[in-house]
C-alpha atoms as a PDB file:
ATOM      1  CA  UNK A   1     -21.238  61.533-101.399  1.00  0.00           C
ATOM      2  CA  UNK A   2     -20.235  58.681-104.063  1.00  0.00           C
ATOM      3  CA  UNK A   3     -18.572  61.555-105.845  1.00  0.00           C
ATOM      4  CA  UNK A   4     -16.222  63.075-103.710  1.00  0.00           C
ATOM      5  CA  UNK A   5     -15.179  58.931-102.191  1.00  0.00           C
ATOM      6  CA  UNK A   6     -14.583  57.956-105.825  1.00  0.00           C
ATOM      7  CA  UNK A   7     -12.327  61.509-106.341  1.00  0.00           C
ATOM      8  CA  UNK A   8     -10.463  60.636-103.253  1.00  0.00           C
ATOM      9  CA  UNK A   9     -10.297  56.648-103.701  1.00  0.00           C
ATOM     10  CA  UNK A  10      -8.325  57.813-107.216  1.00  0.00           C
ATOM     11  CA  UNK A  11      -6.086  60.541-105.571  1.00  0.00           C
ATOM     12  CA  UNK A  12      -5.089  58.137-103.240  1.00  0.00           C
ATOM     13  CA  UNK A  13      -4.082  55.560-105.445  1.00  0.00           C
ATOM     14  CA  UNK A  14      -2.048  58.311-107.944  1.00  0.00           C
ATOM     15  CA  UNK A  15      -0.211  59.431-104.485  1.00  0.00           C
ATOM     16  CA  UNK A  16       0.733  55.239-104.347  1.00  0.00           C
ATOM     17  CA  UNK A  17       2.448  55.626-107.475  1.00  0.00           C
ATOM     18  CA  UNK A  18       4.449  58.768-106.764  1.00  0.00           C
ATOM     19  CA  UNK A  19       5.673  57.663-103.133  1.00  0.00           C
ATOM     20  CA  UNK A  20       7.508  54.636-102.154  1.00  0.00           C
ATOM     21  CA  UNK A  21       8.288  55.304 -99.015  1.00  0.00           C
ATOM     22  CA  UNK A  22       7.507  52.231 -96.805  1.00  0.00           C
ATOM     23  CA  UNK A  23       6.211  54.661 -93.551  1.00  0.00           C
ATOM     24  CA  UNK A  24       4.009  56.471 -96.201  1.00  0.00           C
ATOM     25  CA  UNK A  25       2.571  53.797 -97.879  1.00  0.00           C
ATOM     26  CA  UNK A  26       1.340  52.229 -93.943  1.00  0.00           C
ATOM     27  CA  UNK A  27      -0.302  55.928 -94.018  1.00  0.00           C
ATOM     28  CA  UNK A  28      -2.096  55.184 -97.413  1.00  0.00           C
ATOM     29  CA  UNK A  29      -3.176  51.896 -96.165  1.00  0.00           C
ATOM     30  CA  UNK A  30      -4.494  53.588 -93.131  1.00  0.00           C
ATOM     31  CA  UNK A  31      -6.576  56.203 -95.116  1.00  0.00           C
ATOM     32  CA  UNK A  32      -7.623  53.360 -97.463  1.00  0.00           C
ATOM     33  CA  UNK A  33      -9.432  51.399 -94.662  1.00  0.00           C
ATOM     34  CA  UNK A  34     -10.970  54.231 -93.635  1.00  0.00           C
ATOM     35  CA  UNK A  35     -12.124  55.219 -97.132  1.00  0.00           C
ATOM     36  CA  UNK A  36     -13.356  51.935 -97.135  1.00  0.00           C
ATOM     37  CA  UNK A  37     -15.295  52.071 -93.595  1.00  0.00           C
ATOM     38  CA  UNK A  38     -17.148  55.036 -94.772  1.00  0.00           C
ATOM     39  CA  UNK A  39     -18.225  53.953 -97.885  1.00  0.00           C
ATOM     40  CA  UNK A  40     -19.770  50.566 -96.402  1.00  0.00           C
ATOM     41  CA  UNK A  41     -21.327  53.183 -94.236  1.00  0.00           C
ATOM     42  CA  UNK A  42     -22.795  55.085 -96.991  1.00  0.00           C
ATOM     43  CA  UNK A  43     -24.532  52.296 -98.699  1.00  0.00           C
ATOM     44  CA  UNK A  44     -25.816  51.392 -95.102  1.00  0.00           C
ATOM     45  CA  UNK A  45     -27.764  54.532 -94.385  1.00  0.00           C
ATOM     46  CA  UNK A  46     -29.005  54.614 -98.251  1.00  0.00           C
ATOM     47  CA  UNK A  47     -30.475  51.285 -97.350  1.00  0.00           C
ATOM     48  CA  UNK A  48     -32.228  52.254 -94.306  1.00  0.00           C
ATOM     49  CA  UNK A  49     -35.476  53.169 -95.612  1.00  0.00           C
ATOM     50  CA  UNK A  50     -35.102  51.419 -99.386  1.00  0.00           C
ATOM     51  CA  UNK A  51     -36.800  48.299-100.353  1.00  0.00           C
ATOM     52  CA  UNK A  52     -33.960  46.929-102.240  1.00  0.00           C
ATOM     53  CA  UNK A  53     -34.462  44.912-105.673  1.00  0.00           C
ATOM     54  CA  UNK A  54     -32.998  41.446-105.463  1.00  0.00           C
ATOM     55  CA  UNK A  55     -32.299  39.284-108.505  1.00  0.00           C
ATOM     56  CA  UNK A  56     -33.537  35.874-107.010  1.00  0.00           C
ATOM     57  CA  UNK A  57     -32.329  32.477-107.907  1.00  0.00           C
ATOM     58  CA  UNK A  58     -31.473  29.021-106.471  1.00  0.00           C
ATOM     59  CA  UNK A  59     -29.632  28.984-103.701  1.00  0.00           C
ATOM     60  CA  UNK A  60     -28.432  25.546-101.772  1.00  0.00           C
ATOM     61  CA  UNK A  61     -28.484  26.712 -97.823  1.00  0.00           C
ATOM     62  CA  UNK A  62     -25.962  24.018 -97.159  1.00  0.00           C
ATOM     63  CA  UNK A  63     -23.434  24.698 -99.788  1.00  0.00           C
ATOM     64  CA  UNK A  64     -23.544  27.961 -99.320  1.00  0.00           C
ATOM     65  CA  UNK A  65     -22.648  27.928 -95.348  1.00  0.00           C
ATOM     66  CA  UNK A  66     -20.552  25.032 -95.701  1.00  0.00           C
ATOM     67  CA  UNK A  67     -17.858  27.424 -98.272  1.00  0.00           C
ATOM     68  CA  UNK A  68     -18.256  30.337 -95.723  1.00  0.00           C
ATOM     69  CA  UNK A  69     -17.523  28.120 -92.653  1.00  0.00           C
ATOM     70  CA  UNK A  70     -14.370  26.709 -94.923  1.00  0.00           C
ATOM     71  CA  UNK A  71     -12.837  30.133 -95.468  1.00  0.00           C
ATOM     72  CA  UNK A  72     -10.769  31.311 -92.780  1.00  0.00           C
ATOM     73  CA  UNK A  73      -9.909  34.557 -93.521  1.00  0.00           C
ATOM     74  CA  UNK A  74     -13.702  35.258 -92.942  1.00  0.00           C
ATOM     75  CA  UNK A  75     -13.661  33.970 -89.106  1.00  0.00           C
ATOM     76  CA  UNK A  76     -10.123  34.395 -87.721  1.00  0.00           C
ATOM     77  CA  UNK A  77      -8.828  31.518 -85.268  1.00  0.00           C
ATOM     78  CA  UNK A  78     -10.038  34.094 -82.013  1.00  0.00           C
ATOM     79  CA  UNK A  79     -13.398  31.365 -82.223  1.00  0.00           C
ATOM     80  CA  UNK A  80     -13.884  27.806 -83.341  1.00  0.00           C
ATOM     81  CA  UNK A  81     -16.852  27.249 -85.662  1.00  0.00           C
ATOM     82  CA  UNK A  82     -18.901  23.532 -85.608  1.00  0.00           C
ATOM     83  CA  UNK A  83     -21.073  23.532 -88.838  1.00  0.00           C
ATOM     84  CA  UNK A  84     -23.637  20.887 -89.025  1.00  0.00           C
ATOM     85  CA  UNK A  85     -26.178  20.817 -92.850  1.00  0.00           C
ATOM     86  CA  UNK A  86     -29.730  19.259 -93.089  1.00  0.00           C
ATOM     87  CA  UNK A  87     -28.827  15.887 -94.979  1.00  0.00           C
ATOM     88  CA  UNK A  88     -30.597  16.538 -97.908  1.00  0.00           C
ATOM     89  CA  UNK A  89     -30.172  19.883 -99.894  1.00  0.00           C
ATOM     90  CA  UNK A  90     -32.558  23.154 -98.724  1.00  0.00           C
ATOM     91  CA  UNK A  91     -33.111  25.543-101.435  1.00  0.00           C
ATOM     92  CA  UNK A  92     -34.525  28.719-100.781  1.00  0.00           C
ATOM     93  CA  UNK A  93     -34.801  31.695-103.557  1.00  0.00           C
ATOM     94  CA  UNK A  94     -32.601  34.376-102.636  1.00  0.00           C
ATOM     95  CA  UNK A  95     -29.905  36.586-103.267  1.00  0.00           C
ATOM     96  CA  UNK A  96     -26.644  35.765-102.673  1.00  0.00           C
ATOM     97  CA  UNK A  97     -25.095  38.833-102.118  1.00  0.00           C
ATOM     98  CA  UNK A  98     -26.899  40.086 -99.177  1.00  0.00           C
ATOM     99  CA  UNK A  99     -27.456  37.071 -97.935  1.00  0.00           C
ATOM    100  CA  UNK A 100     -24.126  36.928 -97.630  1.00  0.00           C
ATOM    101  CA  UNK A 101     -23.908  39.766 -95.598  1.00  0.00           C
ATOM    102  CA  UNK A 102     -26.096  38.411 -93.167  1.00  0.00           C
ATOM    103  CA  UNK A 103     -23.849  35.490 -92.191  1.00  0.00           C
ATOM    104  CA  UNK A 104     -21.161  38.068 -92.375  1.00  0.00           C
ATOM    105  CA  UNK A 105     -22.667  40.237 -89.364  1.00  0.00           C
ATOM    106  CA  UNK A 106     -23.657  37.499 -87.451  1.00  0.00           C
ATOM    107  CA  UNK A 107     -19.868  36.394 -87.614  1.00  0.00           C
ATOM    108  CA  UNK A 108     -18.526  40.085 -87.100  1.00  0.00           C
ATOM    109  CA  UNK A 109     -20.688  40.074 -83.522  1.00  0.00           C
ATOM    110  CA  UNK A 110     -19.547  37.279 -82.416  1.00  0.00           C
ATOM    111  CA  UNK A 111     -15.718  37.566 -83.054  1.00  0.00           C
ATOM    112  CA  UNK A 112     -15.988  41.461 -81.530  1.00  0.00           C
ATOM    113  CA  UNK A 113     -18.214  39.666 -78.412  1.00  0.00           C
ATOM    114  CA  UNK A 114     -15.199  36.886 -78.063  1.00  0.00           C
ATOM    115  CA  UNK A 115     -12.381  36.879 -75.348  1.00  0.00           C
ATOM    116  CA  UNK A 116     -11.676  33.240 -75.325  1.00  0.00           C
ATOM    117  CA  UNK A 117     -12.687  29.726 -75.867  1.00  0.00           C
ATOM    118  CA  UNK A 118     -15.604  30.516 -77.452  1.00  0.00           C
ATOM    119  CA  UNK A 119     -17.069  27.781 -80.139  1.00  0.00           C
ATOM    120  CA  UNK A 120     -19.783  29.387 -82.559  1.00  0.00           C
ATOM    121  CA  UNK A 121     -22.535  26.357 -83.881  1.00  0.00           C
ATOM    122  CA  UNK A 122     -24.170  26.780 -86.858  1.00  0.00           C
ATOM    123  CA  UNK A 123     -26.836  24.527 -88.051  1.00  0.00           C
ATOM    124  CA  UNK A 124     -29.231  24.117 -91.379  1.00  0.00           C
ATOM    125  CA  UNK A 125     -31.685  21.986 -90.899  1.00  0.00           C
ATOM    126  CA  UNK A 126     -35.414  21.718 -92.536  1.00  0.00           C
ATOM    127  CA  UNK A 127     -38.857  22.927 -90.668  1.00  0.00           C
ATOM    128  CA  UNK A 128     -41.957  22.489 -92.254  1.00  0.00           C
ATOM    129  CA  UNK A 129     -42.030  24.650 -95.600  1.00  0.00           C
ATOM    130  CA  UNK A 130     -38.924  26.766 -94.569  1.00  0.00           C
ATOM    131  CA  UNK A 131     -35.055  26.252 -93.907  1.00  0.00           C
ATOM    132  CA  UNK A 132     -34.030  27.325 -90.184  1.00  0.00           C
ATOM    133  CA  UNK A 133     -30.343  28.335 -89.913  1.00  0.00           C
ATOM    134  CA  UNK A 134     -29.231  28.824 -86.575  1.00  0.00           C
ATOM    135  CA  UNK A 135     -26.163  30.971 -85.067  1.00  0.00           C
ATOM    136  CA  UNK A 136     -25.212  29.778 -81.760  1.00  0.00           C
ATOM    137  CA  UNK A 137     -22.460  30.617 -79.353  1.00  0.00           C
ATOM    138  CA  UNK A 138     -21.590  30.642 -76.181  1.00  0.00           C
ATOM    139  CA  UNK A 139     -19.575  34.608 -76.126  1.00  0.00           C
ATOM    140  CA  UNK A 140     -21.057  35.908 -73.111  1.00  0.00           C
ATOM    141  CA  UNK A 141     -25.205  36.361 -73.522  1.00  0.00           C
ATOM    142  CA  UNK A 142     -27.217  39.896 -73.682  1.00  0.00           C
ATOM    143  CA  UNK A 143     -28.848  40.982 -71.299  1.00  0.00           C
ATOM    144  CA  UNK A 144     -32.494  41.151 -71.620  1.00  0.00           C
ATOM    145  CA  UNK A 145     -33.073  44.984 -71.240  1.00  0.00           C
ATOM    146  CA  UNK A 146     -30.954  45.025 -74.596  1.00  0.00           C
ATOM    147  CA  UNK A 147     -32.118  41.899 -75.952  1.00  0.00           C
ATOM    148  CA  UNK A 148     -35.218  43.601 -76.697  1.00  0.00           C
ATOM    149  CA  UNK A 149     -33.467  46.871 -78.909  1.00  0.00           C
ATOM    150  CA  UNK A 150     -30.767  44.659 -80.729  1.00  0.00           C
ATOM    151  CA  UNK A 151     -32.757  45.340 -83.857  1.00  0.00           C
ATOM    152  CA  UNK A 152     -32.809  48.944 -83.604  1.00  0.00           C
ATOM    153  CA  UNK A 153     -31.215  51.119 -85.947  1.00  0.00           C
ATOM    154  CA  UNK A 154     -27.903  52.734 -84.185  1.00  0.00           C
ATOM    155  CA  UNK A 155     -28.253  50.902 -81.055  1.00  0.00           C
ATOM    156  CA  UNK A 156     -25.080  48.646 -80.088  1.00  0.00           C
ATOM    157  CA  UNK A 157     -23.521  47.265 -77.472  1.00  0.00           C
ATOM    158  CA  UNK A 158     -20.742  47.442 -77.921  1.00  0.00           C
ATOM    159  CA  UNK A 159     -19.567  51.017 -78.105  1.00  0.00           C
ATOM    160  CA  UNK A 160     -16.426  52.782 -80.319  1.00  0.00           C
ATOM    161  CA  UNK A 161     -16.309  53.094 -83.584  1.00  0.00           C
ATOM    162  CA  UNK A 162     -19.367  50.036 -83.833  1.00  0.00           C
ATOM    163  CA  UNK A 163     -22.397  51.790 -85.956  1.00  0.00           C
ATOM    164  CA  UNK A 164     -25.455  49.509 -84.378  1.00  0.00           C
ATOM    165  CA  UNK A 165     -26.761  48.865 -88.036  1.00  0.00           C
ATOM    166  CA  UNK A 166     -25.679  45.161 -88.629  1.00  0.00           C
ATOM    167  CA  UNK A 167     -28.544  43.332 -87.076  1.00  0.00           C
ATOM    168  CA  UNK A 168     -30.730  45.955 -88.112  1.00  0.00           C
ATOM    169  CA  UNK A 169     -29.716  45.576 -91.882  1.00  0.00           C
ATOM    170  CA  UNK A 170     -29.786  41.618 -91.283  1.00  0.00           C
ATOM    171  CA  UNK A 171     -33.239  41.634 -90.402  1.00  0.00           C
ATOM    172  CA  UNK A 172     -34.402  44.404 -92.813  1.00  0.00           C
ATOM    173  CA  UNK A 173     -32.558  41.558 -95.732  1.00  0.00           C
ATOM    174  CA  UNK A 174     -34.306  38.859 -94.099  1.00  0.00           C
ATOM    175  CA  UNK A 175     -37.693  39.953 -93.943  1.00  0.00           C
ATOM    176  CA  UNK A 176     -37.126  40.948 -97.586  1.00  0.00           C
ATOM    177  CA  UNK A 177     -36.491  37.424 -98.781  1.00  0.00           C
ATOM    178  CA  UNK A 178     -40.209  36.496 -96.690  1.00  0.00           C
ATOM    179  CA  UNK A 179     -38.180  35.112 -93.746  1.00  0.00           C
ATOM    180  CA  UNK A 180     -38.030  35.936 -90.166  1.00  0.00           C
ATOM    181  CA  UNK A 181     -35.204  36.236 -88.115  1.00  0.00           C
ATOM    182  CA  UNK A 182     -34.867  36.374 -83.816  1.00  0.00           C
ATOM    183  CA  UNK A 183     -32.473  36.290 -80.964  1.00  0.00           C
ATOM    184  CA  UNK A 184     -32.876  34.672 -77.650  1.00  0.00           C
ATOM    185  CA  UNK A 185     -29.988  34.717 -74.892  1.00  0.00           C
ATOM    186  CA  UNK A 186     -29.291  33.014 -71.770  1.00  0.00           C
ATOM    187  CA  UNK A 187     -25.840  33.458 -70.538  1.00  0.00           C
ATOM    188  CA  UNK A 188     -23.398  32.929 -71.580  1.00  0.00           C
ATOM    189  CA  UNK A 189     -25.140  31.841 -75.001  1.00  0.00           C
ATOM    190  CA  UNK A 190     -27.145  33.593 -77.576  1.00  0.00           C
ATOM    191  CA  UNK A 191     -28.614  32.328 -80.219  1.00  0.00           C
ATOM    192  CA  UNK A 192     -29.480  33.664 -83.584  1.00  0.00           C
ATOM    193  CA  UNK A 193     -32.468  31.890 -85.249  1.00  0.00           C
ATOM    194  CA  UNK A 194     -32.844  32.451 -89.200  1.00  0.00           C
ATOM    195  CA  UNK A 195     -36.168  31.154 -91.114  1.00  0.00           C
ATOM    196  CA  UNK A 196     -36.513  31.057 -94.701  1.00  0.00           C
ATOM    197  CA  UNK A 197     -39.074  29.825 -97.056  1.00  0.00           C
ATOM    198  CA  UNK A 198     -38.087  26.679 -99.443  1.00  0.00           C
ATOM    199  CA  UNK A 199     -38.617  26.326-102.641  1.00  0.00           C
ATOM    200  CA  UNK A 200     -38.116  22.500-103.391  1.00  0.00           C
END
């Protein structure tokens, strides 16, 4: 499937250069996000069943949440975000990529869970041998006959075009990197809980 989203990702971009027509080009950009949806979806469902390879190094928990917290085209204003770091650094071996895209889902929910006034916490702080990150916010809760299948492959809760793989992809990264990740909820909170091993 790479080949034929490459062959239209390039058509679609010669088309740009032939047509200037405002209306047409909000068409392109239209087709493009779409192009775009599919192919996140693609590398999704490769990575179902695939132990991925991960090019470890360094990685400063605090830093690292602190920069995603400070960019706000990443959270829109729809939710307030409170970001509290251990006091010392907490350096676990990872990779920062998909990590990344763990904090990423765990944002997505939360803004598509949010109608208003909602205030999303997120804390680093040290436990033992490992760094606990937790994700808490106060968007409404789960109920606990879904509570239990929010890790499932396909299963969502939220319905349209959502694909149900986000938590299940953020817990297959997780356990990948040796850590452990789980969800409680009361309403109207949930919270995320995120463990991973240190390394100084």
């Amino acid at each position: 499937m790479n080949g034929p989203l490459t062959g239209m990702n390039l058509t679609l971009q010669a088309c740009r250069n032939l047509v200037r027509a405002p209306a047409i080009h909000r068409l392109f950009d239209a087709f493009e996000s779409d192009l775009s949806a599919l192919a996140q979806l693609l590398e999704e469902l490769k990575s179902l069943n695939r132990r991925e390879t991960y090019r470890l190094k360094p990685i400063d928990l605090g830093a690292e949440l602190a920069a995603l917290v400070e960019e706000p085209h990443k959270h829109p204003s729809i939710f307030t975000i409170k970001f509290e770091r251990a006091e010392t650094p907490l350096i676990v071996a990872g990779e920062v990529a998909r990590l990344r895209r763990v904090w990423q889902n765990l944002l997505t929910n939360v803004r598509e869970a949010t109608t208003t006034a909602t205030q999303l916490q997120i804390r680093v702080r040290k436990s033992g041998n490992m760094a606990r990150i937790t994700f808490k916010d106060n968007a409404g809760g789960i109920t606990k006959q879904r509570l239990t299948r929010l890790f499932e492959p396909f299963f969502t809760t939220k319905g349209g075009k959502n694909r149900g793989l986000g938590l299940f992809i953020a817990r297959k990264i997780i356990t990948e990197h040796n850590g452990k990740i789980r969800i409680a909820s009361r309403k109207p909170f949930t919270r995320v809980t995120i463990e991973l091993p240190l390394i100084v």
